[in-house]
PDB file of N, CA and C in Angstrom:
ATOM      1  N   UNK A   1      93.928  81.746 100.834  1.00  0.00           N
ATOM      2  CA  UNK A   1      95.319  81.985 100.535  1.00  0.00           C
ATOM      3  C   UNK A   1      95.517  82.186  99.038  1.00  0.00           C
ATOM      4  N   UNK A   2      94.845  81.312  98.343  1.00  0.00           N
ATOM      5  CA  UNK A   2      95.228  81.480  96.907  1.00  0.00           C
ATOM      6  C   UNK A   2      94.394  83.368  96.441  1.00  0.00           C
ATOM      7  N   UNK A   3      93.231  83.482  96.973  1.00  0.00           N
ATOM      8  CA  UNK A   3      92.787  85.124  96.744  1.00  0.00           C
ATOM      9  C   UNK A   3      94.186  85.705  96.932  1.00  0.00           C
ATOM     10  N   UNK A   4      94.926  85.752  97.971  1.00  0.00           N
ATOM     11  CA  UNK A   4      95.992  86.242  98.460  1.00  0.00           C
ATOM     12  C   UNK A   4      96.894  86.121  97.026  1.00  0.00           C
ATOM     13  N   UNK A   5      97.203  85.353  96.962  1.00  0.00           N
ATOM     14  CA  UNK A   5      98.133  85.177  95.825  1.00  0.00           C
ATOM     15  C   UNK A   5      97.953  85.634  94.667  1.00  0.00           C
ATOM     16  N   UNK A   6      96.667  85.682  94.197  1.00  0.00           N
ATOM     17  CA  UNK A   6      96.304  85.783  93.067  1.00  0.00           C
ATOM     18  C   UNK A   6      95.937  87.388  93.263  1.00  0.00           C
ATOM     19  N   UNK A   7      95.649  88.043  94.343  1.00  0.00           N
ATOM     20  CA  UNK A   7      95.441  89.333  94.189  1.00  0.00           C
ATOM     21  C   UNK A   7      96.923  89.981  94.026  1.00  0.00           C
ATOM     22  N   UNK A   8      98.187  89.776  94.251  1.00  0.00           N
ATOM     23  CA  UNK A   8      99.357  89.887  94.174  1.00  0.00           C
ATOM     24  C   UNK A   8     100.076  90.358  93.104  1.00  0.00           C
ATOM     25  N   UNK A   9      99.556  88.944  92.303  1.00  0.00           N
ATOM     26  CA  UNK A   9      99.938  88.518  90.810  1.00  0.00           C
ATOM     27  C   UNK A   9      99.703  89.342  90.241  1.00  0.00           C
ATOM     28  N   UNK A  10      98.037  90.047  90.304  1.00  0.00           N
ATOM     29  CA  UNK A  10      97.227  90.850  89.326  1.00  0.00           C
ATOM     30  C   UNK A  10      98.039  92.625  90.258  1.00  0.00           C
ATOM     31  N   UNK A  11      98.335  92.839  90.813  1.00  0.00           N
ATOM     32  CA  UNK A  11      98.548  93.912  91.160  1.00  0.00           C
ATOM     33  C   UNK A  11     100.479  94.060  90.605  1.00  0.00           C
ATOM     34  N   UNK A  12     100.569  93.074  90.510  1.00  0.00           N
ATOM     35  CA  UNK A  12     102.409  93.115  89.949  1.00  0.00           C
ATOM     36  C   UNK A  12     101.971  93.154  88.142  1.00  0.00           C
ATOM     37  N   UNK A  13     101.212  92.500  87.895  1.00  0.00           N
ATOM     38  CA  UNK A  13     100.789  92.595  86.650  1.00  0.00           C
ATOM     39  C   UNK A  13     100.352  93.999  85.980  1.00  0.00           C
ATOM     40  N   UNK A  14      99.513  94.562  86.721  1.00  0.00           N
ATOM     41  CA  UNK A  14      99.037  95.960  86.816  1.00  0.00           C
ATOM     42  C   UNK A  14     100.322  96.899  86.412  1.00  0.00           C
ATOM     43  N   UNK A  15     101.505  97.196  87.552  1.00  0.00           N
ATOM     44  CA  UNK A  15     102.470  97.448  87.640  1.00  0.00           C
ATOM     45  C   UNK A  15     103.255  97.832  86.037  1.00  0.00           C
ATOM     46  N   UNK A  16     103.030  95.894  86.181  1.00  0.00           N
ATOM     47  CA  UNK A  16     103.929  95.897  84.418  1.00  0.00           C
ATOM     48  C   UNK A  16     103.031  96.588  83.415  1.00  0.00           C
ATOM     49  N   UNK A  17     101.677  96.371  83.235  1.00  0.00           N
ATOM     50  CA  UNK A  17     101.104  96.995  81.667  1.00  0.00           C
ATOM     51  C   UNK A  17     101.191  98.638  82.580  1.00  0.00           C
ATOM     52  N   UNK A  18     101.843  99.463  83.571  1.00  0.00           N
ATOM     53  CA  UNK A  18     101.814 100.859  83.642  1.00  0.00           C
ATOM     54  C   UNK A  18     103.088 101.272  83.153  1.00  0.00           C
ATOM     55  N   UNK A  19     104.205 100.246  82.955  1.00  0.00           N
ATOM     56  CA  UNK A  19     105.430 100.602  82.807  1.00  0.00           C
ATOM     57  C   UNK A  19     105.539 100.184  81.749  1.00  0.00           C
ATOM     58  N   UNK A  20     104.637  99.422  80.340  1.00  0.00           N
ATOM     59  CA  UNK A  20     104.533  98.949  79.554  1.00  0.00           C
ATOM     60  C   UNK A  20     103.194  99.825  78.411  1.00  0.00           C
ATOM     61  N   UNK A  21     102.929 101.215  79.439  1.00  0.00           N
ATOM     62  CA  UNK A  21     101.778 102.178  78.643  1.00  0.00           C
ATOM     63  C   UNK A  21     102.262 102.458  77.580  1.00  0.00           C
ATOM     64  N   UNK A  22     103.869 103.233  77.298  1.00  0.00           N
ATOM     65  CA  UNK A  22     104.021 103.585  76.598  1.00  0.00           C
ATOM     66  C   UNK A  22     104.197 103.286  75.254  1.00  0.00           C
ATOM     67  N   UNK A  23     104.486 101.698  75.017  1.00  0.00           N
ATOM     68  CA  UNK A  23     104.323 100.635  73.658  1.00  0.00           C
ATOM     69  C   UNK A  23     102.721 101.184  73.063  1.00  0.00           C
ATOM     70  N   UNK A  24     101.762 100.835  74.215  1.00  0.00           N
ATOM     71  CA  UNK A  24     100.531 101.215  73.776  1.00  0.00           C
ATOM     72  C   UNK A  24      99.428 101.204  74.548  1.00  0.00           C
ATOM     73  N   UNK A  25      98.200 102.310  74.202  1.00  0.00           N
ATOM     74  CA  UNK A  25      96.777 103.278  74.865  1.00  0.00           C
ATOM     75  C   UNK A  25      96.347 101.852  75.896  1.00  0.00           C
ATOM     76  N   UNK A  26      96.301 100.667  75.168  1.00  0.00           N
ATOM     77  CA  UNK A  26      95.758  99.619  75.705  1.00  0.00           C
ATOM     78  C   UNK A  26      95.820  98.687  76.983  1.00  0.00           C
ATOM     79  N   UNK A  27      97.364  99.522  76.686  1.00  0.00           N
ATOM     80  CA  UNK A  27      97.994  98.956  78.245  1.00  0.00           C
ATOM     81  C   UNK A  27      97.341  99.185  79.408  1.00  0.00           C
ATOM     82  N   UNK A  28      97.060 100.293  79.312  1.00  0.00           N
ATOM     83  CA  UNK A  28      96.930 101.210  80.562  1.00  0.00           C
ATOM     84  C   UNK A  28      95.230 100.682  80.895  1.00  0.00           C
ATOM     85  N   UNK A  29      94.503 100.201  79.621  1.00  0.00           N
ATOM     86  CA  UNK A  29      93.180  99.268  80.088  1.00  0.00           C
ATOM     87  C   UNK A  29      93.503  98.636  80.727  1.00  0.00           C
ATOM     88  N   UNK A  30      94.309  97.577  80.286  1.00  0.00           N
ATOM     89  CA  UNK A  30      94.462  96.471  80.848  1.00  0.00           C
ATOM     90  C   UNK A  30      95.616  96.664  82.661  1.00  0.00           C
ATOM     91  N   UNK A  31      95.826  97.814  82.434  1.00  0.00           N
ATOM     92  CA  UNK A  31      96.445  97.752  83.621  1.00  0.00           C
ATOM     93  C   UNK A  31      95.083  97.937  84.500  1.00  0.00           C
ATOM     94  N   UNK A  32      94.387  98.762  84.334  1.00  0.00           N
ATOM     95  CA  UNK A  32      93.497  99.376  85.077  1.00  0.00           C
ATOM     96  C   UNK A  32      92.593  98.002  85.425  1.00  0.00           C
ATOM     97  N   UNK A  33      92.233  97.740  84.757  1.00  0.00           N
ATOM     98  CA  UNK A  33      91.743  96.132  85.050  1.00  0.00           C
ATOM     99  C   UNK A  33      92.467  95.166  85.945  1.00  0.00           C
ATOM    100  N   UNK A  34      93.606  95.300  85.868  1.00  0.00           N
ATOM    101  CA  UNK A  34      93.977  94.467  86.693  1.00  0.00           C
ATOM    102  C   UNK A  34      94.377  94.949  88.176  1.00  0.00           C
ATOM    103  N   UNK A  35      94.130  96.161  88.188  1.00  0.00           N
ATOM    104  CA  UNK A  35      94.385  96.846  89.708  1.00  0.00           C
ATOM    105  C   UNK A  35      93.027  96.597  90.058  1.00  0.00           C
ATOM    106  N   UNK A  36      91.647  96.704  89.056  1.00  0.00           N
ATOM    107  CA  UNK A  36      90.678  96.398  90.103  1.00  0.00           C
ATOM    108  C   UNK A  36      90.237  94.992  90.487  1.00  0.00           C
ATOM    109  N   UNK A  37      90.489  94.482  89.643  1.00  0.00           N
ATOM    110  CA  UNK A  37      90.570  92.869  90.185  1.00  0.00           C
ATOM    111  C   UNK A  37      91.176  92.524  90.700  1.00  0.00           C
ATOM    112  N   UNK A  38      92.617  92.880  91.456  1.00  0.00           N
ATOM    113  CA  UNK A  38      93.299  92.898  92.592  1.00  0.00           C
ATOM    114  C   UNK A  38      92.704  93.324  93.299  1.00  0.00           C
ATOM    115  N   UNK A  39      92.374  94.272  93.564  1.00  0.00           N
ATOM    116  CA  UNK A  39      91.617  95.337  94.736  1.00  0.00           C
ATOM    117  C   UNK A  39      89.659  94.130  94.959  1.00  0.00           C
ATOM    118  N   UNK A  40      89.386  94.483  94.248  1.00  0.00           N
ATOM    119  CA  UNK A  40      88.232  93.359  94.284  1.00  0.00           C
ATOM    120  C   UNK A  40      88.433  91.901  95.324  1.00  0.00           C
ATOM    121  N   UNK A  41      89.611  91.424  94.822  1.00  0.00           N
ATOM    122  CA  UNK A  41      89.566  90.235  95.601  1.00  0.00           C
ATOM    123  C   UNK A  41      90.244  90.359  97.188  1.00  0.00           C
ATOM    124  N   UNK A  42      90.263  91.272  97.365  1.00  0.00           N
ATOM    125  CA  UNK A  42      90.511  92.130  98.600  1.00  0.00           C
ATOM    126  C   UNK A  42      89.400  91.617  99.966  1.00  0.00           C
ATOM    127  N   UNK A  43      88.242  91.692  98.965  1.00  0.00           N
ATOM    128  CA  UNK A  43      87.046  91.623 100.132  1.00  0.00           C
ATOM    129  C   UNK A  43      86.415  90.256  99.878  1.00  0.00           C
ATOM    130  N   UNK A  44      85.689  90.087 101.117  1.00  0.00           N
ATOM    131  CA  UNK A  44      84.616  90.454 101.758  1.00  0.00           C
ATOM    132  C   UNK A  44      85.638  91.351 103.115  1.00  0.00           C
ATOM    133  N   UNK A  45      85.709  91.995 103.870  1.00  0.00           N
ATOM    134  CA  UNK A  45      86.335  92.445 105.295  1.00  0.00           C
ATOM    135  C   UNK A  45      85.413  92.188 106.711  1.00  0.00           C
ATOM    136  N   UNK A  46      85.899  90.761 107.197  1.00  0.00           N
ATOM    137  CA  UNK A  46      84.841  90.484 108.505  1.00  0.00           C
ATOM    138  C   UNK A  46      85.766  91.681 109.737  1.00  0.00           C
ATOM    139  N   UNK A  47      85.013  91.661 110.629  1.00  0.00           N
ATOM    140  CA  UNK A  47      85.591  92.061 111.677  1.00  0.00           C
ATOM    141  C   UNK A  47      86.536  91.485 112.607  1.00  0.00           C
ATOM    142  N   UNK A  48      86.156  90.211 112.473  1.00  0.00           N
ATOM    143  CA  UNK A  48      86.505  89.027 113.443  1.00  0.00           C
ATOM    144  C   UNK A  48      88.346  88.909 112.661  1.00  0.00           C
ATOM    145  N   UNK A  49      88.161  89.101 111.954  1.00  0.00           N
ATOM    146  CA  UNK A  49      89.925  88.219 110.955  1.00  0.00           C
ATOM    147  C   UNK A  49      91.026  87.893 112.355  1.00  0.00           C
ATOM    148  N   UNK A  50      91.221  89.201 112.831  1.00  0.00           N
ATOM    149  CA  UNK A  50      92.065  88.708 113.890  1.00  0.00           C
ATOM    150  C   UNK A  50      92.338  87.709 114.239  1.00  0.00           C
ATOM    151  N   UNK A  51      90.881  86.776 114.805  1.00  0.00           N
ATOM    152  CA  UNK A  51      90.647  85.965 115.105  1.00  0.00           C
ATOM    153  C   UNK A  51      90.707  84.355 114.878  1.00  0.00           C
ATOM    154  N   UNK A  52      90.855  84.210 113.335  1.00  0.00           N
ATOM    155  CA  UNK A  52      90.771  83.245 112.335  1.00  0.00           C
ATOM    156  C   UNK A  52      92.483  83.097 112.378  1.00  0.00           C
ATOM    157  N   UNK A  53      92.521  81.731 111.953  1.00  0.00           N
ATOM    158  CA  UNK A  53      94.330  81.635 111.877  1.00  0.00           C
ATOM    159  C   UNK A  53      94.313  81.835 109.717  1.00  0.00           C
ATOM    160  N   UNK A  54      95.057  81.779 109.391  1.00  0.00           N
ATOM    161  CA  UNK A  54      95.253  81.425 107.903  1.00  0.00           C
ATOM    162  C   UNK A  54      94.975  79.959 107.649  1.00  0.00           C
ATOM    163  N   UNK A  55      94.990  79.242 107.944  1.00  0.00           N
ATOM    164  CA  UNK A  55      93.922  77.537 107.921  1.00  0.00           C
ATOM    165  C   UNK A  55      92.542  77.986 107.762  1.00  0.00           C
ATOM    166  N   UNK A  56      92.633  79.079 108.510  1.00  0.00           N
ATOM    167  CA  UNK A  56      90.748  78.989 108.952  1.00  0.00           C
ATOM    168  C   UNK A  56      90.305  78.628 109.957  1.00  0.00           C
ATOM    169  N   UNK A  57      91.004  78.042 110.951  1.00  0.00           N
ATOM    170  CA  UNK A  57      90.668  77.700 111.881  1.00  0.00           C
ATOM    171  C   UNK A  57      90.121  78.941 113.026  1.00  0.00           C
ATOM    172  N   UNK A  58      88.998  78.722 114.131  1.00  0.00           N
ATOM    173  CA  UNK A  58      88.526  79.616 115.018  1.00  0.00           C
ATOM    174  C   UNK A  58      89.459  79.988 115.525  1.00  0.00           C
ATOM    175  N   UNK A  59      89.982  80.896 116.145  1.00  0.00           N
ATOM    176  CA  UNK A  59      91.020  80.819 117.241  1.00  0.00           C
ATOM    177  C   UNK A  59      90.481  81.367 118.285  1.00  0.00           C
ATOM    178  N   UNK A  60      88.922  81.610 118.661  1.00  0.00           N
ATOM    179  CA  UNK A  60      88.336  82.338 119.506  1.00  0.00           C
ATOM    180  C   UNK A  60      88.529  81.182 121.045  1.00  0.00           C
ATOM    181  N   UNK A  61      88.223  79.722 120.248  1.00  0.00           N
ATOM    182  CA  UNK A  61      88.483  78.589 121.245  1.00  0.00           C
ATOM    183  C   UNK A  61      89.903  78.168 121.657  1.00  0.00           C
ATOM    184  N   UNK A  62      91.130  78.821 121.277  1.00  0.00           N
ATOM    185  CA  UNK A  62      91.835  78.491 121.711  1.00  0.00           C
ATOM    186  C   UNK A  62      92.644  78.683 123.100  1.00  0.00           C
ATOM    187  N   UNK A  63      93.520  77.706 123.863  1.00  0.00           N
ATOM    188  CA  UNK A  63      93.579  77.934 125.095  1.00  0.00           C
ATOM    189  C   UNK A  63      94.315  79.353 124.787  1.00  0.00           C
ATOM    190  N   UNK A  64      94.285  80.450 125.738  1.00  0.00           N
ATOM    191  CA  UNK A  64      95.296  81.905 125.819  1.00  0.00           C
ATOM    192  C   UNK A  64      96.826  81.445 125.750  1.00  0.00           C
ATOM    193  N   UNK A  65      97.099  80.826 126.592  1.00  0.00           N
ATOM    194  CA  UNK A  65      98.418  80.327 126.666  1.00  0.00           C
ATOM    195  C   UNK A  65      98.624  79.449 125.509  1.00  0.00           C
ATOM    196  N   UNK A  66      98.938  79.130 124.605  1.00  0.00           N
ATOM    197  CA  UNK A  66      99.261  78.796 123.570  1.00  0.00           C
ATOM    198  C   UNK A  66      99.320  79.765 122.395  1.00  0.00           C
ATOM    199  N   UNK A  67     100.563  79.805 122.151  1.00  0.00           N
ATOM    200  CA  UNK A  67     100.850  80.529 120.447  1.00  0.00           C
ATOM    201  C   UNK A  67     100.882  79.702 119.263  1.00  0.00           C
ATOM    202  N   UNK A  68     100.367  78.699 119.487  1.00  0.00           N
ATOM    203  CA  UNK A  68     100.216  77.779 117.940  1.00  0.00           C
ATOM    204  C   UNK A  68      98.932  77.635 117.608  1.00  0.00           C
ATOM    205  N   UNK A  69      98.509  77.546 116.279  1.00  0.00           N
ATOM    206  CA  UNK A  69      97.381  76.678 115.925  1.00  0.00           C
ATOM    207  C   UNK A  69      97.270  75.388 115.969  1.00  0.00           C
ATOM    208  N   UNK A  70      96.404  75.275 116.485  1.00  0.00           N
ATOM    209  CA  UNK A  70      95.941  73.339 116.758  1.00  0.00           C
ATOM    210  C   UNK A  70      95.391  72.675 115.356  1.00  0.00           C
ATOM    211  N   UNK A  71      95.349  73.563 114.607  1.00  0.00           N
ATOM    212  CA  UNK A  71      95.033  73.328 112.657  1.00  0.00           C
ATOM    213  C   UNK A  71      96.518  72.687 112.562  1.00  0.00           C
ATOM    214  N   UNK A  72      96.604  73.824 112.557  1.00  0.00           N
ATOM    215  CA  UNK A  72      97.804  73.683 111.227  1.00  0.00           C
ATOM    216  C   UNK A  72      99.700  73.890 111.947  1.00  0.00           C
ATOM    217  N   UNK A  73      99.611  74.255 113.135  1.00  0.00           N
ATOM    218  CA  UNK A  73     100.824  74.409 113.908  1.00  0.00           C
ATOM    219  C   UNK A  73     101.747  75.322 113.824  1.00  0.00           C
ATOM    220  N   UNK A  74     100.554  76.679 112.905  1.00  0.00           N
ATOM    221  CA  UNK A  74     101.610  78.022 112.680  1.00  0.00           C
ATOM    222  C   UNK A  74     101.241  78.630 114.132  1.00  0.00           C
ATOM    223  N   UNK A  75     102.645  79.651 113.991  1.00  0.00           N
ATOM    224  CA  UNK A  75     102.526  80.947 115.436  1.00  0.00           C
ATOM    225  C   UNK A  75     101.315  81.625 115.034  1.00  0.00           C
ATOM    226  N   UNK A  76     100.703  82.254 116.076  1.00  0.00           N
ATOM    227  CA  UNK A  76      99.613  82.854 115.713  1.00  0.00           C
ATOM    228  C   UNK A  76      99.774  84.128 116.671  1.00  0.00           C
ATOM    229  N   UNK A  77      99.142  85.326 116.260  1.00  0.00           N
ATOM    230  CA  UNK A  77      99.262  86.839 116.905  1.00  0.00           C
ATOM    231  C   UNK A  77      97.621  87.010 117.138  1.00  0.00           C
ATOM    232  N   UNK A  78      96.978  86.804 118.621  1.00  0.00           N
ATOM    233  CA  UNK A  78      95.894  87.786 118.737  1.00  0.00           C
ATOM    234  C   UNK A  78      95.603  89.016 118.291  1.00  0.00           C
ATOM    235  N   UNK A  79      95.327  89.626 118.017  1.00  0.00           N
ATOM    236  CA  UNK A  79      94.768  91.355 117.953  1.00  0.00           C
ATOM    237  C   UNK A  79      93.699  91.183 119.234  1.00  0.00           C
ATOM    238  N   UNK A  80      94.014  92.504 120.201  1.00  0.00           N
ATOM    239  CA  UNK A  80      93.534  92.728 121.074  1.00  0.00           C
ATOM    240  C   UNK A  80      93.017  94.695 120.897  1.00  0.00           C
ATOM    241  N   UNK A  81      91.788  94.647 120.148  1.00  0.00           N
ATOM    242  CA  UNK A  81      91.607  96.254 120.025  1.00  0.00           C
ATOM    243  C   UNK A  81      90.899  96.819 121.664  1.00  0.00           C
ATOM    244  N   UNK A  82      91.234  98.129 121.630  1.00  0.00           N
ATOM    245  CA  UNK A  82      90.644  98.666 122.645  1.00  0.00           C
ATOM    246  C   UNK A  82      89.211  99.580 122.948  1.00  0.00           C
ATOM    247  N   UNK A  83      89.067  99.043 121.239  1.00  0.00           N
ATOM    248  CA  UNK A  83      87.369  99.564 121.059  1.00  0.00           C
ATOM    249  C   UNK A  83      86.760  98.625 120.262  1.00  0.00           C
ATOM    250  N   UNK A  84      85.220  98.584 120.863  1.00  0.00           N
ATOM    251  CA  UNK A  84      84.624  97.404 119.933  1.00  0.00           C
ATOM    252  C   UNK A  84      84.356  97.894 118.770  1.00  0.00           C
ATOM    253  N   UNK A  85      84.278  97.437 117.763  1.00  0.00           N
ATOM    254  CA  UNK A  85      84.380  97.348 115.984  1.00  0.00           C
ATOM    255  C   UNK A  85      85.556  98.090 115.589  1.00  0.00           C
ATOM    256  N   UNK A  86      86.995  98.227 116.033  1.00  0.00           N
ATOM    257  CA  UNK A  86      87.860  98.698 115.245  1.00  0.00           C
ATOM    258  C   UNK A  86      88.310  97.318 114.615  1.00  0.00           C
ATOM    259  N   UNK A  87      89.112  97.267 113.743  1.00  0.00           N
ATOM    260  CA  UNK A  87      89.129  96.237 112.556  1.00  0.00           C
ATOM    261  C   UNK A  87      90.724  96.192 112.781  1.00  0.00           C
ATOM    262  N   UNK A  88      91.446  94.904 112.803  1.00  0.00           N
ATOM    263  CA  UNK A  88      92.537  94.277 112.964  1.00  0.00           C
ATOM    264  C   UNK A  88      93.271  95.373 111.972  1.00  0.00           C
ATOM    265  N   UNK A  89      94.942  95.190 112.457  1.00  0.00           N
ATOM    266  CA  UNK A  89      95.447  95.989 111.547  1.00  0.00           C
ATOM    267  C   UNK A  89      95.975  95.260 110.753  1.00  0.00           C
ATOM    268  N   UNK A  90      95.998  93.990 109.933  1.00  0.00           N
ATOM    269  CA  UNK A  90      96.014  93.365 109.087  1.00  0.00           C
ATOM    270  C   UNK A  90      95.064  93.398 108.092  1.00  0.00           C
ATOM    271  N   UNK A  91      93.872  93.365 108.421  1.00  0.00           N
ATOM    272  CA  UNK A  91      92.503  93.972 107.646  1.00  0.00           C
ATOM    273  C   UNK A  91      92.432  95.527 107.467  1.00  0.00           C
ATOM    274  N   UNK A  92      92.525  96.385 108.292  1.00  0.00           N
ATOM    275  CA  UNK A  92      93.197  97.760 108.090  1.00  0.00           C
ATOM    276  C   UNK A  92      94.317  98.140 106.789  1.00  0.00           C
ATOM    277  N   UNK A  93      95.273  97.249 106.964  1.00  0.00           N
ATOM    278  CA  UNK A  93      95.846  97.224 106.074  1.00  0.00           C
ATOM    279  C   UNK A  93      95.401  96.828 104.629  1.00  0.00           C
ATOM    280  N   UNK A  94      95.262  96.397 104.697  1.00  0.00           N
ATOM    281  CA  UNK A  94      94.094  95.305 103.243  1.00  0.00           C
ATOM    282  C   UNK A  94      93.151  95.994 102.421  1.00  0.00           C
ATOM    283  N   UNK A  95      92.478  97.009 103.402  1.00  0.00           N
ATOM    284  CA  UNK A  95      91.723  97.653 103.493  1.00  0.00           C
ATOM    285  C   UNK A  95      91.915  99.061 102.555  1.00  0.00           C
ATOM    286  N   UNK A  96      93.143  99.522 103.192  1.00  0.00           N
ATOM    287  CA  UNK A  96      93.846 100.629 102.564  1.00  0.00           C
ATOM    288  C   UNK A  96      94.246 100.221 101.574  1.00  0.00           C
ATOM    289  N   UNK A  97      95.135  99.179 101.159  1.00  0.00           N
ATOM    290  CA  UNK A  97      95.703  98.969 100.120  1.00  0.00           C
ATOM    291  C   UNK A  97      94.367  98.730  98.932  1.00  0.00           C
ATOM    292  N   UNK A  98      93.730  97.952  99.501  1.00  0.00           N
ATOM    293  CA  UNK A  98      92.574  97.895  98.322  1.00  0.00           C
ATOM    294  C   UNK A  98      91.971  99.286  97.492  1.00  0.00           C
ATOM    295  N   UNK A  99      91.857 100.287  98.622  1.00  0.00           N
ATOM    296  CA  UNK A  99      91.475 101.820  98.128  1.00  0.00           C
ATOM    297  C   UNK A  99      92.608 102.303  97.475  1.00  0.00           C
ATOM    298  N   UNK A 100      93.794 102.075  97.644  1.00  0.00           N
ATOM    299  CA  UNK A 100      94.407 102.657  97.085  1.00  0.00           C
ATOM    300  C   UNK A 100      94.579 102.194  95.190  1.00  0.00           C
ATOM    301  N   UNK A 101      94.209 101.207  95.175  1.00  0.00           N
ATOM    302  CA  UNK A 101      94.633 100.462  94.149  1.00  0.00           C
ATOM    303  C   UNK A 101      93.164 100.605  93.119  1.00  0.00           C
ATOM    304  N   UNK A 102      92.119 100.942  93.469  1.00  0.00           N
ATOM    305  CA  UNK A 102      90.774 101.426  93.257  1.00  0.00           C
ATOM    306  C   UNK A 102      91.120 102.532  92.872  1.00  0.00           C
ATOM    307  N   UNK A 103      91.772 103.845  93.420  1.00  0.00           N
ATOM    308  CA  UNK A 103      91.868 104.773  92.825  1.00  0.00           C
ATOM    309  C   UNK A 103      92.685 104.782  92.038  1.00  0.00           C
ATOM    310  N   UNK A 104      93.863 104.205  91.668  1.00  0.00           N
ATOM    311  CA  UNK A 104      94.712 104.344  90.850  1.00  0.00           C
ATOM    312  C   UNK A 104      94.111 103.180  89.550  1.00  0.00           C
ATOM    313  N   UNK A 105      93.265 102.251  89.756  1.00  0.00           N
ATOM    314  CA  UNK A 105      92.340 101.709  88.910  1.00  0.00           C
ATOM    315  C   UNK A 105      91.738 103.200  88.095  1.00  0.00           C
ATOM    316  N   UNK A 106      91.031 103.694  88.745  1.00  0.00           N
ATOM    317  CA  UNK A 106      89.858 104.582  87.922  1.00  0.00           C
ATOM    318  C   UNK A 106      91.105 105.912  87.222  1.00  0.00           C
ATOM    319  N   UNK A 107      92.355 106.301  88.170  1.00  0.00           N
ATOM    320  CA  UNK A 107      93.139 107.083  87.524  1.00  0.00           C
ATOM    321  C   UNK A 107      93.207 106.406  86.279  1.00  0.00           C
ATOM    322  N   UNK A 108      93.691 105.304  86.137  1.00  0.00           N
ATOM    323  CA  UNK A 108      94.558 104.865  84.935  1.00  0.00           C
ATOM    324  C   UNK A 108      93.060 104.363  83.618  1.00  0.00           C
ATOM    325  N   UNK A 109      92.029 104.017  84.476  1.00  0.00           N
ATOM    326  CA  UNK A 109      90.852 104.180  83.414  1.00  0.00           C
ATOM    327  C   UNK A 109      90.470 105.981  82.374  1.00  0.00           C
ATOM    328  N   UNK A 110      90.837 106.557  83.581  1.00  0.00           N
ATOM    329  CA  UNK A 110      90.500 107.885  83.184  1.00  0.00           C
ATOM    330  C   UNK A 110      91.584 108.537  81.979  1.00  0.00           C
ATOM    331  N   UNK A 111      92.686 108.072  82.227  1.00  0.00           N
ATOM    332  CA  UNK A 111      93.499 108.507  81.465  1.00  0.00           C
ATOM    333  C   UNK A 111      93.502 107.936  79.881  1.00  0.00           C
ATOM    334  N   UNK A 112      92.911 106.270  79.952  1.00  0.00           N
ATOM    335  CA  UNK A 112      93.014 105.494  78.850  1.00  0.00           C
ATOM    336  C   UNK A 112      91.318 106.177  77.906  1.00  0.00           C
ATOM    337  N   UNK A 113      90.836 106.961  78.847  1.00  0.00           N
ATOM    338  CA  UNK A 113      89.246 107.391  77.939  1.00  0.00           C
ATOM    339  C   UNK A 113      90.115 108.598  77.445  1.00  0.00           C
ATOM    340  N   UNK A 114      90.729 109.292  78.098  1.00  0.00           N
ATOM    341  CA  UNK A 114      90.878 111.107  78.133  1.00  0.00           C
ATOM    342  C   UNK A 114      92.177 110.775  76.608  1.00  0.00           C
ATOM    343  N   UNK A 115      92.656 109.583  76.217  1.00  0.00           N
ATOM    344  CA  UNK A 115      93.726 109.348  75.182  1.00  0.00           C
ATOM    345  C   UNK A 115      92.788 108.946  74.410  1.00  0.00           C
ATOM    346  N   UNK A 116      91.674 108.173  74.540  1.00  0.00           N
ATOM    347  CA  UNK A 116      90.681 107.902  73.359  1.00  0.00           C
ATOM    348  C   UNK A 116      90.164 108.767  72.678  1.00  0.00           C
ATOM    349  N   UNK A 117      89.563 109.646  73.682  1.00  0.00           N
ATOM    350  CA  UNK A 117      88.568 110.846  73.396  1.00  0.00           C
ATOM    351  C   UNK A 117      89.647 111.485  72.350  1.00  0.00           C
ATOM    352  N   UNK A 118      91.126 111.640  72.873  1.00  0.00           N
ATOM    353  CA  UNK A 118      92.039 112.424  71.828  1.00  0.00           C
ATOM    354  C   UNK A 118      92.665 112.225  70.561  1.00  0.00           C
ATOM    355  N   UNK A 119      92.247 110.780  70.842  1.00  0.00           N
ATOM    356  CA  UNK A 119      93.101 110.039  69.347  1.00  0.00           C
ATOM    357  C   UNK A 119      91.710 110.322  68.428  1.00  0.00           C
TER     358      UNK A 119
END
């Protein structure tokens, strides 16, 4: 949970040194840095996540009929895919967002060399 959080932080942070380029070249490092260390703490991506509650707990053992965790006593949502190895759409999601934030990492690197190279 705290990866969660902390990948957040660094991606709102990111945000600010892009809307904060124009003070100065440096920003846009430091933004870029912080989109990939957001994006970084993105992974490892198991297959299973579905499966796991946010405690951590298995939920593979849990009775069907029950929507709570026996951890921790949150609602919990199966993912039920209809092919083996497609990847939860919570991890799907995660997934994307991480690429996206990777490329706009290396955009905003590219731009802070292509202003070096010019200054």
């Amino acid at each position: 949970m705290t990866k969660k959080i902390l990948s957040s932080v660094l991606a709102y942070a990111g945000f600010a040194m892009l809307l904060a380029c124009w003070l100065s070249p440096s920003a846009l490092l430091a933004g870029s840095v912080c989109f990939l260390l957001s994006a970084s703490l993105k992974f490892p991506i198991r297959e299973d996540e579905g499966w796991t509650c946010s405690c951590g707990y298995d939920l593979s053992f849990v009775n069907p009929s029950s929507s709570k965790c026996p951890e921790c006593g949150v609602n919990i949502e199966l993912e039920w895919s209809s092919q083996l190895g497609e990847l939860p759409r919570a991890t799907a999601k995660r997934l994307h967002a991480a690429t996206i934030q990777f490329i706009i990492s290396f955009v905003l690197l590219g731009v802070y060399f292509a202003t070096w190279l010019y200054n």
